[in-house]
N, C-alpha and C. Protein backbone atom coordinates (compact mmCIF):
# COMPACT_ATOMS: atom_id res chain seq x y z
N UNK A 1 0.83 -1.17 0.00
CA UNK A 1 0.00 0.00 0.00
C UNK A 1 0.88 1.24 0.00
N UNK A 2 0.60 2.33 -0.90
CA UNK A 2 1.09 3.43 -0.64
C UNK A 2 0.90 4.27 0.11
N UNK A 3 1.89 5.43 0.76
CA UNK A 3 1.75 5.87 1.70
C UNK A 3 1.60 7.53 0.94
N UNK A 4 1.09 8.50 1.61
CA UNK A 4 1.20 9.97 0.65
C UNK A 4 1.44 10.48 2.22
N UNK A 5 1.60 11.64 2.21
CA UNK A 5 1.80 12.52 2.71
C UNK A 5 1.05 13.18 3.36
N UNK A 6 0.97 14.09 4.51
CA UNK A 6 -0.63 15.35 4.48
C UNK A 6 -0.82 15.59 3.30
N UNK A 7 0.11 16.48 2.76
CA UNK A 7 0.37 17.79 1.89
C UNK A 7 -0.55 16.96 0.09
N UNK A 8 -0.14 15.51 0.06
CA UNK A 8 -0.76 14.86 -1.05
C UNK A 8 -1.90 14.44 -0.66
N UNK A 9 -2.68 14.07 0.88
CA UNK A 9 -3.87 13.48 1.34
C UNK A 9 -4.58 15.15 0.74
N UNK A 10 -3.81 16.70 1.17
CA UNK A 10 -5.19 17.58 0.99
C UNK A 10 -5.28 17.74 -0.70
N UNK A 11 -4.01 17.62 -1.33
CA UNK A 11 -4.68 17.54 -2.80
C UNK A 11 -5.12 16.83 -3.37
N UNK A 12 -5.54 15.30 -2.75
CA UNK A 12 -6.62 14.58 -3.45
C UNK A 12 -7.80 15.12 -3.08
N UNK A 13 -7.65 15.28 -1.27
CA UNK A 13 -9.20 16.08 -1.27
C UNK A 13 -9.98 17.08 -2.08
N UNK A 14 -8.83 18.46 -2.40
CA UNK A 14 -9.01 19.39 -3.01
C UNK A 14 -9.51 19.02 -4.45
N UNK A 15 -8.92 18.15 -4.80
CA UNK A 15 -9.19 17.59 -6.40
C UNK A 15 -10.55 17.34 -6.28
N UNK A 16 -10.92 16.09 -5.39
CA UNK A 16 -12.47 16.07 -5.29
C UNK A 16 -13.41 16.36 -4.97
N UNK A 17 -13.31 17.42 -4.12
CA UNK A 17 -14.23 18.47 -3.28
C UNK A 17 -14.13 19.66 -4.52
N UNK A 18 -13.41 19.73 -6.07
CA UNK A 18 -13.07 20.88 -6.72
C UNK A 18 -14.31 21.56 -7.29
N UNK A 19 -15.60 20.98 -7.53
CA UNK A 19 -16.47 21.09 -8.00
C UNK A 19 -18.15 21.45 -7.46
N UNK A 20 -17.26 20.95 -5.87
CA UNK A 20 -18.44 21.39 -4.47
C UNK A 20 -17.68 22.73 -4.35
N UNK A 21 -16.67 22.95 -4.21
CA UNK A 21 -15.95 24.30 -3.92
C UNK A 21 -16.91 25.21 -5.24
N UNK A 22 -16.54 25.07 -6.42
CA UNK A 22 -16.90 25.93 -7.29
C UNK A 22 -18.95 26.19 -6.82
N UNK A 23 -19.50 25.25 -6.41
CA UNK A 23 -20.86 25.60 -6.17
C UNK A 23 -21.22 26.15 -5.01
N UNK A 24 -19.90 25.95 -3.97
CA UNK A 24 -20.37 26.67 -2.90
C UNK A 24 -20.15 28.01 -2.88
N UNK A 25 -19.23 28.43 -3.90
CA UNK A 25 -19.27 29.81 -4.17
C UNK A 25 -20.22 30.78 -4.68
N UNK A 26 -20.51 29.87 -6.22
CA UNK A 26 -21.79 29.97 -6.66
C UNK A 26 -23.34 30.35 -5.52
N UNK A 27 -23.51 29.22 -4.58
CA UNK A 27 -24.32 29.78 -3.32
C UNK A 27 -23.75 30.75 -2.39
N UNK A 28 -22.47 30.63 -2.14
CA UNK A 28 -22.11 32.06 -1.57
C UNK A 28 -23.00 33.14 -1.63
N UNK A 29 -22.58 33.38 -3.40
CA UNK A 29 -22.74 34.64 -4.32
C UNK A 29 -23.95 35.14 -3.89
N UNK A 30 -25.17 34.12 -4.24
CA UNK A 30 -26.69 33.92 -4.45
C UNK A 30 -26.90 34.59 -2.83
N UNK A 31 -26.36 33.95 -1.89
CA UNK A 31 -26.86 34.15 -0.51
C UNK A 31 -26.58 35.79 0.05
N UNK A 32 -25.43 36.27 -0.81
CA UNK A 32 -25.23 37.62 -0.24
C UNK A 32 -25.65 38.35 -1.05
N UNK A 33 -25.96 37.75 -2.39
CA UNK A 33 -26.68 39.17 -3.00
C UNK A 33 -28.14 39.34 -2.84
N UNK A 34 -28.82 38.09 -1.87
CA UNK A 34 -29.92 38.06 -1.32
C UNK A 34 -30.63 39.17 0.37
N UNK A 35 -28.82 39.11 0.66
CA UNK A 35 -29.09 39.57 1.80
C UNK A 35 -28.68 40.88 1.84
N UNK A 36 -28.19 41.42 0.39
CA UNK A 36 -28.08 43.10 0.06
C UNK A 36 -29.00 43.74 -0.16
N UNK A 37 -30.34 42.43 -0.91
CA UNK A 37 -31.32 43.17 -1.60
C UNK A 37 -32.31 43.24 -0.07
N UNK A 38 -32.48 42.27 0.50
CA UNK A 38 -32.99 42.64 2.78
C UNK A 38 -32.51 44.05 3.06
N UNK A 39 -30.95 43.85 2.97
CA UNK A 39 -30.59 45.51 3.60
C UNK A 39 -30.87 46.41 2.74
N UNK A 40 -30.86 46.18 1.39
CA UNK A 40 -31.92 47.46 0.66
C UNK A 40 -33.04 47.77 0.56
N UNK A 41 -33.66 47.21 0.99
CA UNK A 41 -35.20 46.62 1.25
C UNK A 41 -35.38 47.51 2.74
N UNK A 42 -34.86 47.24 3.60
CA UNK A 42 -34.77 48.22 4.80
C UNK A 42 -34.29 49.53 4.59
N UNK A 43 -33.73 49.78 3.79
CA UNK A 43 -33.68 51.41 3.91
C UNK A 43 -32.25 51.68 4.90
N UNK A 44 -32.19 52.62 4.96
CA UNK A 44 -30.80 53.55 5.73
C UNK A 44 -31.35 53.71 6.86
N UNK A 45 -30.69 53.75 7.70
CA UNK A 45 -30.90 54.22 8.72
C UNK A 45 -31.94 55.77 9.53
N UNK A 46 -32.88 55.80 10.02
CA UNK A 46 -33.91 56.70 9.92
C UNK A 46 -33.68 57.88 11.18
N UNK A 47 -34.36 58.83 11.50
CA UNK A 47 -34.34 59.20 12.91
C UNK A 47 -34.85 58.41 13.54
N UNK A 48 -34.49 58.30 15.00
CA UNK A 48 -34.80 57.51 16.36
C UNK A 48 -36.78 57.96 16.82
N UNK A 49 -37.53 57.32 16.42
CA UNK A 49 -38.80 57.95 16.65
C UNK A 49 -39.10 57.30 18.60
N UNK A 50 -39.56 57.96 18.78
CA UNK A 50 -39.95 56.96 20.40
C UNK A 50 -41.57 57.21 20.64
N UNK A 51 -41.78 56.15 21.03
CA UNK A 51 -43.17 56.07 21.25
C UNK A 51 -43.69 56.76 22.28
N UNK A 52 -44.99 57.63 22.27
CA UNK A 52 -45.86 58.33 23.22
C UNK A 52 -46.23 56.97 24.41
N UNK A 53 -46.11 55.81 24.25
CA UNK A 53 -46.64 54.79 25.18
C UNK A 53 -45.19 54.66 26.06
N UNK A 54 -46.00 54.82 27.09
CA UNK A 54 -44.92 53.78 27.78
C UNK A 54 -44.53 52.59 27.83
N UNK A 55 -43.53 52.23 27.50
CA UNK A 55 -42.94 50.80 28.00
C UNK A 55 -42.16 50.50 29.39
N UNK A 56 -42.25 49.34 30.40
CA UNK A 56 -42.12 48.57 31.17
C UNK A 56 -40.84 47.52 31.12
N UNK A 57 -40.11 47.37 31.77
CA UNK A 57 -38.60 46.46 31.37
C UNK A 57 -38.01 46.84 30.52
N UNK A 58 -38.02 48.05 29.35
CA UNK A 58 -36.62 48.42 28.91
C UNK A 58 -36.35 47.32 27.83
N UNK A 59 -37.26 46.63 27.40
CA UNK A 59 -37.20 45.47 26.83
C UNK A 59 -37.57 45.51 25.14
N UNK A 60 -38.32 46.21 25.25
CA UNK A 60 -39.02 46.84 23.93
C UNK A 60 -38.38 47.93 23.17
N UNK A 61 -38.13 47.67 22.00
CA UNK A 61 -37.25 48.92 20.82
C UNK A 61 -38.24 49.26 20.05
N UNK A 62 -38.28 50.73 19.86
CA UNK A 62 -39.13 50.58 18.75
C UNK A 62 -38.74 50.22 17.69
N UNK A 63 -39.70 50.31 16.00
CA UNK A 63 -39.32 49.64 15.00
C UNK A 63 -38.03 50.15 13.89
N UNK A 64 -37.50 51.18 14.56
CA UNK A 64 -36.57 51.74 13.80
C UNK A 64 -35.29 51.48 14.11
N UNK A 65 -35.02 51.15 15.65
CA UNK A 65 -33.94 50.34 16.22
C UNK A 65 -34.51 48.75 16.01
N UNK A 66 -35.53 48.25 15.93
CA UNK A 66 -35.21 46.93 15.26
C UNK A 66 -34.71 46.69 13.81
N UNK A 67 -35.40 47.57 13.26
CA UNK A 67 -34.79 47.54 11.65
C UNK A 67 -33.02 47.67 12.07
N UNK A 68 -32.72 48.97 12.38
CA UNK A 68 -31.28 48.85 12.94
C UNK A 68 -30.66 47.78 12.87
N UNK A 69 -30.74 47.04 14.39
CA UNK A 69 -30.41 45.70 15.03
C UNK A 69 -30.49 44.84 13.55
N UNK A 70 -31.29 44.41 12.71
CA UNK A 70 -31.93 43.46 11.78
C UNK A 70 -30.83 43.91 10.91
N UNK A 71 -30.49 45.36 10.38
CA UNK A 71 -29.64 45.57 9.00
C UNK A 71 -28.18 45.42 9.93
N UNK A 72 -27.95 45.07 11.28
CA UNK A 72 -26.19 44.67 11.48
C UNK A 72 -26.47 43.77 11.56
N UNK A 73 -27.08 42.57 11.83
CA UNK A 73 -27.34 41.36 11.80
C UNK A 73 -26.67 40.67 10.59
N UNK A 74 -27.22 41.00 9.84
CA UNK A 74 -27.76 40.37 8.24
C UNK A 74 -26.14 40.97 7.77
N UNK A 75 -25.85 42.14 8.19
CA UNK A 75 -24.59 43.00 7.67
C UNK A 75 -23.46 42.12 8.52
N UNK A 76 -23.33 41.51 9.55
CA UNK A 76 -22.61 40.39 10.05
C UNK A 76 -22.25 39.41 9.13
N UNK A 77 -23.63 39.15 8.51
CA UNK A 77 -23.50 37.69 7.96
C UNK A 77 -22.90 37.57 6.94
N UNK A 78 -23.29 38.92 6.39
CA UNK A 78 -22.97 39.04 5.35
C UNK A 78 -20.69 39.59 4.69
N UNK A 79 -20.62 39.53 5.63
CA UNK A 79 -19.02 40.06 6.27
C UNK A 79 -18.58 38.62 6.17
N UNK A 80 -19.25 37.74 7.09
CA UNK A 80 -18.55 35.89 7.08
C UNK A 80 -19.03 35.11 5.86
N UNK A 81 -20.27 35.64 5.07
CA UNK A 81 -19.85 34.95 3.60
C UNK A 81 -19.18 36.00 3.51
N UNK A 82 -18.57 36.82 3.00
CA UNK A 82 -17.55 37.33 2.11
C UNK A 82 -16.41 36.69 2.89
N UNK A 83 -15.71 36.30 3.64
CA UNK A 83 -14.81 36.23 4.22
C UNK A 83 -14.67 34.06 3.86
N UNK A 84 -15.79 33.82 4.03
CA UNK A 84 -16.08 32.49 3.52
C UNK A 84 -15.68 32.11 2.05
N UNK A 85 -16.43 32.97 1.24
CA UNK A 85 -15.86 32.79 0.07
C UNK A 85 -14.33 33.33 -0.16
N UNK A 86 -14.08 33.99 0.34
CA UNK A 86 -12.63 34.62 -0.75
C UNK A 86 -11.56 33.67 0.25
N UNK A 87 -12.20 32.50 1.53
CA UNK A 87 -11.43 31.43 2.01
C UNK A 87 -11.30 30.28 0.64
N UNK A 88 -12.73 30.02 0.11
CA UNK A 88 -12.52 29.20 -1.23
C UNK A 88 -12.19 29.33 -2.34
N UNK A 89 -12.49 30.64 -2.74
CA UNK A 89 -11.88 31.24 -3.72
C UNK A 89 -10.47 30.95 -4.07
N UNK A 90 -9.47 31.36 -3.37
CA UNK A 90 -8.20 31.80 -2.72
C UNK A 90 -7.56 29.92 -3.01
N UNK A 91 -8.01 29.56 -2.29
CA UNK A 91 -7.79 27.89 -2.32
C UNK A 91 -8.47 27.25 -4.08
N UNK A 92 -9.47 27.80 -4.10
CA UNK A 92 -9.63 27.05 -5.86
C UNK A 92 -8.18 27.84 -6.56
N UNK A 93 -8.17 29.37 -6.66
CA UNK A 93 -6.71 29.65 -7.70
C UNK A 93 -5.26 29.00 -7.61
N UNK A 94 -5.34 28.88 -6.11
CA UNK A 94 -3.98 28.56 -5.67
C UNK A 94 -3.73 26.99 -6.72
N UNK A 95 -4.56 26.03 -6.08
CA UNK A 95 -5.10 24.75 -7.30
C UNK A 95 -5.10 24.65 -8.34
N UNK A 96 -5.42 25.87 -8.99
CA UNK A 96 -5.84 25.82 -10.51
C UNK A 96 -4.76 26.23 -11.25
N UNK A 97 -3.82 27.46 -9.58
CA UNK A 97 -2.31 28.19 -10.44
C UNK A 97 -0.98 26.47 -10.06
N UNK A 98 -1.37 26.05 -9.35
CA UNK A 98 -0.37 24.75 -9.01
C UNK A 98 -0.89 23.84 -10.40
N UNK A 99 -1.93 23.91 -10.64
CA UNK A 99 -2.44 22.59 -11.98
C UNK A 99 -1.97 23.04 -12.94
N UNK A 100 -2.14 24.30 -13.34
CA UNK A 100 -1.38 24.96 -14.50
C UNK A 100 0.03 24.74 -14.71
N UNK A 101 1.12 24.67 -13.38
CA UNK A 101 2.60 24.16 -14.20
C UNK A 101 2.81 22.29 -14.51
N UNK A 102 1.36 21.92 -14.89
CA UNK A 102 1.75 20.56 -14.94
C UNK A 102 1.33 20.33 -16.51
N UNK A 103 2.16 19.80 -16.81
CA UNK A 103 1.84 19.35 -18.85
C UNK A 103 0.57 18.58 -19.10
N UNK A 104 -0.04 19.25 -20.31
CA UNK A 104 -1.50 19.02 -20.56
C UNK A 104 -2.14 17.60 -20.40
N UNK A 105 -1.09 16.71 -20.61
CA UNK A 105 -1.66 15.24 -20.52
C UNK A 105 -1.51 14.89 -18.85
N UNK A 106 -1.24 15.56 -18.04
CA UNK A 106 -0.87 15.13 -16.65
C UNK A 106 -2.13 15.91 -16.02
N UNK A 107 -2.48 17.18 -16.23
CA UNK A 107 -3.47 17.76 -15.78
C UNK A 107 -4.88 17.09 -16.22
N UNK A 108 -5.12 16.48 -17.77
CA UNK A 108 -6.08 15.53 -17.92
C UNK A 108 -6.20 14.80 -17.12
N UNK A 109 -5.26 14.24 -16.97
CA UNK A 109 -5.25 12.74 -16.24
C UNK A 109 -6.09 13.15 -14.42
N UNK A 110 -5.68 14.44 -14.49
CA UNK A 110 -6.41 14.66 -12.84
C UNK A 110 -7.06 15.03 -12.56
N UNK A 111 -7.76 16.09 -14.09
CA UNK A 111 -9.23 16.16 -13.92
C UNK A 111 -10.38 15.44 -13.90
N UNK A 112 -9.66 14.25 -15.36
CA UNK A 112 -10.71 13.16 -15.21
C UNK A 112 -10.69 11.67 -14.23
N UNK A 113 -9.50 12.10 -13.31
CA UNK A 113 -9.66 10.94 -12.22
C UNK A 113 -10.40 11.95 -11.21
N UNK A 114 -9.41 12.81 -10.87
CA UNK A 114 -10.19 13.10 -9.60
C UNK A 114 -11.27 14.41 -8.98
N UNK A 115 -11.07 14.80 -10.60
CA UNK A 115 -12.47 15.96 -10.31
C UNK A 115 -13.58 15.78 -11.11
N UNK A 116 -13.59 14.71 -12.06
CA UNK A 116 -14.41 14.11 -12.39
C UNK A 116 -15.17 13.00 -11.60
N UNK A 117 -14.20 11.98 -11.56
CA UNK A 117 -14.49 11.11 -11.00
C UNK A 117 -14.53 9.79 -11.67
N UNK A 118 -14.22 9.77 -13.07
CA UNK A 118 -13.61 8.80 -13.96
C UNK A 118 -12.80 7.51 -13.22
N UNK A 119 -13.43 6.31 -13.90
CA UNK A 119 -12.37 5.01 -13.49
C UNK A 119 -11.63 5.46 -13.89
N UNK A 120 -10.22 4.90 -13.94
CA UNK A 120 -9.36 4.22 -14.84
C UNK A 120 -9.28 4.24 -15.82
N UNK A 121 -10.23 3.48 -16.04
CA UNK A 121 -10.23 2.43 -17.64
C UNK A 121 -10.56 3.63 -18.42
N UNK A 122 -11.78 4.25 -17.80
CA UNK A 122 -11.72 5.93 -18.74
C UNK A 122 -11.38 6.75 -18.94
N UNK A 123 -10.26 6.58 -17.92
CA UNK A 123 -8.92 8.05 -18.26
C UNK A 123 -8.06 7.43 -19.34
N UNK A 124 -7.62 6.00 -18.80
CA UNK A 124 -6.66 5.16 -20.30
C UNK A 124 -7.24 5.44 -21.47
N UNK A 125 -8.29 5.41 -21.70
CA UNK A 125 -9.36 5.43 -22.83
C UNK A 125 -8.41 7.14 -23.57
N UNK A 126 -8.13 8.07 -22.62
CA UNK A 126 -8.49 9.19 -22.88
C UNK A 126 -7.18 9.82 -23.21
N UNK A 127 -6.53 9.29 -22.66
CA UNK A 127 -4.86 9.86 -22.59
C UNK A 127 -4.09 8.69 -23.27
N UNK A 128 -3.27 9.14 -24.04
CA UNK A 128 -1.95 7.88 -24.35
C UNK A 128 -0.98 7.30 -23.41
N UNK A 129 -1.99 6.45 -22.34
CA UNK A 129 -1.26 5.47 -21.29
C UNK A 129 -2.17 4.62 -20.71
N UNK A 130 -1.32 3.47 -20.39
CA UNK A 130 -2.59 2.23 -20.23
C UNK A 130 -2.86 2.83 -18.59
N UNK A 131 -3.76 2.32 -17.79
CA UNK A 131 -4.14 2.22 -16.69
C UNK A 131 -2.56 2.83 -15.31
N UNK A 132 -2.22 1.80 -15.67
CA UNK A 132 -0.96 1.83 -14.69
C UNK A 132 0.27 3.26 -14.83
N UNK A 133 0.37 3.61 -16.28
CA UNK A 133 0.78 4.72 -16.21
C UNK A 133 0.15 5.98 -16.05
N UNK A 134 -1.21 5.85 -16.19
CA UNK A 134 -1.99 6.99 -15.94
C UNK A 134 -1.67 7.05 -13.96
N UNK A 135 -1.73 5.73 -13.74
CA UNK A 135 -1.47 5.93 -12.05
C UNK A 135 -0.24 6.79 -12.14
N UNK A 136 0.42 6.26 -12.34
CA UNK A 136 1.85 6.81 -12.13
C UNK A 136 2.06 8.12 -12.65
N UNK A 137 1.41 8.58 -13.20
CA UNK A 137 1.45 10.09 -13.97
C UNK A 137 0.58 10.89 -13.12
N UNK A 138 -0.46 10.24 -12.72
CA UNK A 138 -1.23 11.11 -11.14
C UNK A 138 -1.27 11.46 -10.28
N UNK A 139 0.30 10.13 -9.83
CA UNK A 139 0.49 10.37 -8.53
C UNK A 139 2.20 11.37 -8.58
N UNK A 140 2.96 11.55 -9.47
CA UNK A 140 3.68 12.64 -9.83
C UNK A 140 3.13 13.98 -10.16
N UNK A 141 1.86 14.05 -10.88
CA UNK A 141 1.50 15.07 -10.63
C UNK A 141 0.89 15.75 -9.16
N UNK A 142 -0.04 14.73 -8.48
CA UNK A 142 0.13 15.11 -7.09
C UNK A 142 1.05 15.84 -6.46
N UNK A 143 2.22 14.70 -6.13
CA UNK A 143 3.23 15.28 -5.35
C UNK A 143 3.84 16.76 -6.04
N UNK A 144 3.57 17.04 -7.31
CA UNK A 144 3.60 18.11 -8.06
C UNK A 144 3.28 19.34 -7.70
N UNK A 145 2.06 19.23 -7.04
CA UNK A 145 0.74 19.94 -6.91
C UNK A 145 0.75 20.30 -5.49
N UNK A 146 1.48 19.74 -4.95
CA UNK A 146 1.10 19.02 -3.61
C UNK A 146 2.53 20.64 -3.16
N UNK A 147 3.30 19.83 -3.91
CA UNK A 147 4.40 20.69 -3.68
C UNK A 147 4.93 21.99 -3.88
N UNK A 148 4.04 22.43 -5.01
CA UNK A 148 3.32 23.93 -5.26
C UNK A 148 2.75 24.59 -3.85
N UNK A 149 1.90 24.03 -4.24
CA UNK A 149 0.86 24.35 -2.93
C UNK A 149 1.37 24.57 -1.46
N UNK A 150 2.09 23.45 -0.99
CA UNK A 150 2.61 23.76 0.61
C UNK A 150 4.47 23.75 0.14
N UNK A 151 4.83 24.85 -0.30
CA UNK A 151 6.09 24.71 -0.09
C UNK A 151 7.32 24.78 0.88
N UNK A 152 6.12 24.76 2.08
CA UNK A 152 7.35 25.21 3.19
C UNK A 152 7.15 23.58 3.87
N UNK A 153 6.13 23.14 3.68
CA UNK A 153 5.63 21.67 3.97
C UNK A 153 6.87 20.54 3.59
N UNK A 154 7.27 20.96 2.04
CA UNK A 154 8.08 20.12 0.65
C UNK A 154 9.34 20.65 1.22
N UNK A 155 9.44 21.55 1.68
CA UNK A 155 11.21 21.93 1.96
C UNK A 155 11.55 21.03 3.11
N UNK A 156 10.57 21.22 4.50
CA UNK A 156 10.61 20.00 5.70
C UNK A 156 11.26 18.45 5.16
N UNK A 157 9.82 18.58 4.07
CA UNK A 157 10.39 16.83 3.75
C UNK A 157 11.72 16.56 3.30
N UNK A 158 12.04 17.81 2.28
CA UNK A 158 13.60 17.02 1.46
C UNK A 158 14.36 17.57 2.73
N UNK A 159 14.31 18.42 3.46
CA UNK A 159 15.62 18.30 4.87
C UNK A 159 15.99 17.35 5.56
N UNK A 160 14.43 16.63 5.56
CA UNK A 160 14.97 15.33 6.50
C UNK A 160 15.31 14.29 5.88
N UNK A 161 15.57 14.69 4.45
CA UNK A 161 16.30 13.13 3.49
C UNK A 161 17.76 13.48 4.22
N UNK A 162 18.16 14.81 4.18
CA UNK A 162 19.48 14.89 4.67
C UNK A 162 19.61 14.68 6.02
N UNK A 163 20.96 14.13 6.79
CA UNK A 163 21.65 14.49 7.77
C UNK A 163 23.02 15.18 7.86
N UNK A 164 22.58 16.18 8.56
CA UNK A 164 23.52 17.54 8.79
C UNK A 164 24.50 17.09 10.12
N UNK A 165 26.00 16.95 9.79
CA UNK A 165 27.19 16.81 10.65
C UNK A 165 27.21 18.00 11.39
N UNK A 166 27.37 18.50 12.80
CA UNK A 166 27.71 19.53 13.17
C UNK A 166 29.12 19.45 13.77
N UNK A 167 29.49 20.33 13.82
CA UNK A 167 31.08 20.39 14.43
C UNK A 167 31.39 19.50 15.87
N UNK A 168 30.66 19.03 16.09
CA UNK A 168 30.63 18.47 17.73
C UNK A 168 30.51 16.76 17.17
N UNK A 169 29.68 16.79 16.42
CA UNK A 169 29.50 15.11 15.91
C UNK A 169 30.77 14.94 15.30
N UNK A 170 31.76 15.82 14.45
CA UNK A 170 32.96 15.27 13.58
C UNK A 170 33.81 15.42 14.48
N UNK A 171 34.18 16.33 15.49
CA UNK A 171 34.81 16.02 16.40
C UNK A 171 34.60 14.13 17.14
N UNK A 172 33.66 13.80 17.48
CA UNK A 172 33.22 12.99 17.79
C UNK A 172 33.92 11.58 17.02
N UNK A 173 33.69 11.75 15.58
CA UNK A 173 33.71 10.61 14.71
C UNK A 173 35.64 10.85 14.30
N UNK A 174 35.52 11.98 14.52
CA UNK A 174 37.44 11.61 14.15
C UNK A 174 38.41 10.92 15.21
């Protein structure tokens, strides 16, 4: 069994979540330009009117401080989708700018395995390589991708191929 990495476990995820990402943006979009047309729908902010009645507990606003309260509400929410999306956003380019330095038959090969969702047999079908090299061309592009993407992740790994002598160990070994 092969073993991958974090850094290659999140770009398979990313590969296959690539297409829920693109729709959750899509609903993003829909949800805040829903909740612009609420806060336009409410109006600006008005003078403070106060009611001739008395109220009891301090509990009661009138309707111009609820509208208020209602347009920061919605104006909250509307702050964490934006902040939501340009989290997915940000993560689809980064993906799409890491997929881009990989050669056209290698980037096939990973749209139609893993953001499609294609067997095998229908990526071989698709690219000039049987089954087994399409593996092998997927999983180089991964670590490819992988390595784009988290490069401070990819520098960790090749450090610890090395071992570094310090002056105290060669003292030691001479």
């Amino acid at each position: 069994m092969r073993k991958y990495n974090d850094c290659e476990q999140l770009v398979y995820q990313y590969l296959r979540n690539y297409s829920r990402f693109q729709s959750q943006v899509k609903s993003l979009d829909m949800e805040a330009d829903g909740i612009r047309e609420q806060i336009k729908e409410l109006g600006g902010l008005k003078a403070v009117c106060y009611d001739t009645t008395p109220v009891s507990g301090g509990e009661a606003t009138s309707t111009v401080e609820r509208a208020a309260e209602q347009t920061e509400r919605m104006e909250n929410k509307l702050r964490l989708l934006s902040v939501n999306r340009k989290r997915i956003v940000t993560l689809l380019q980064r993906l799409d700018g890491a997929m881009e330095t990989l050669d056209g038959v290698d980037r096939q090969i990973l749209e139609l395995r893993h953001i499609r969702g294609c067997r095998w047999v229908q990526v071989a079908l698709e690219v000039p390589y049987s089954e087994h090299g399409c593996q092998i061309h997927a999983r180089k592009a991964v670590q490819q991708v992988a390595a784009i993407m988290f490069p401070a992740q990819s520098a960790e790994a090749k450090d610890a191929d090395f071992f570094f002598i310090g002056e105290e160990t060669k003292a030691r070994i001479q």
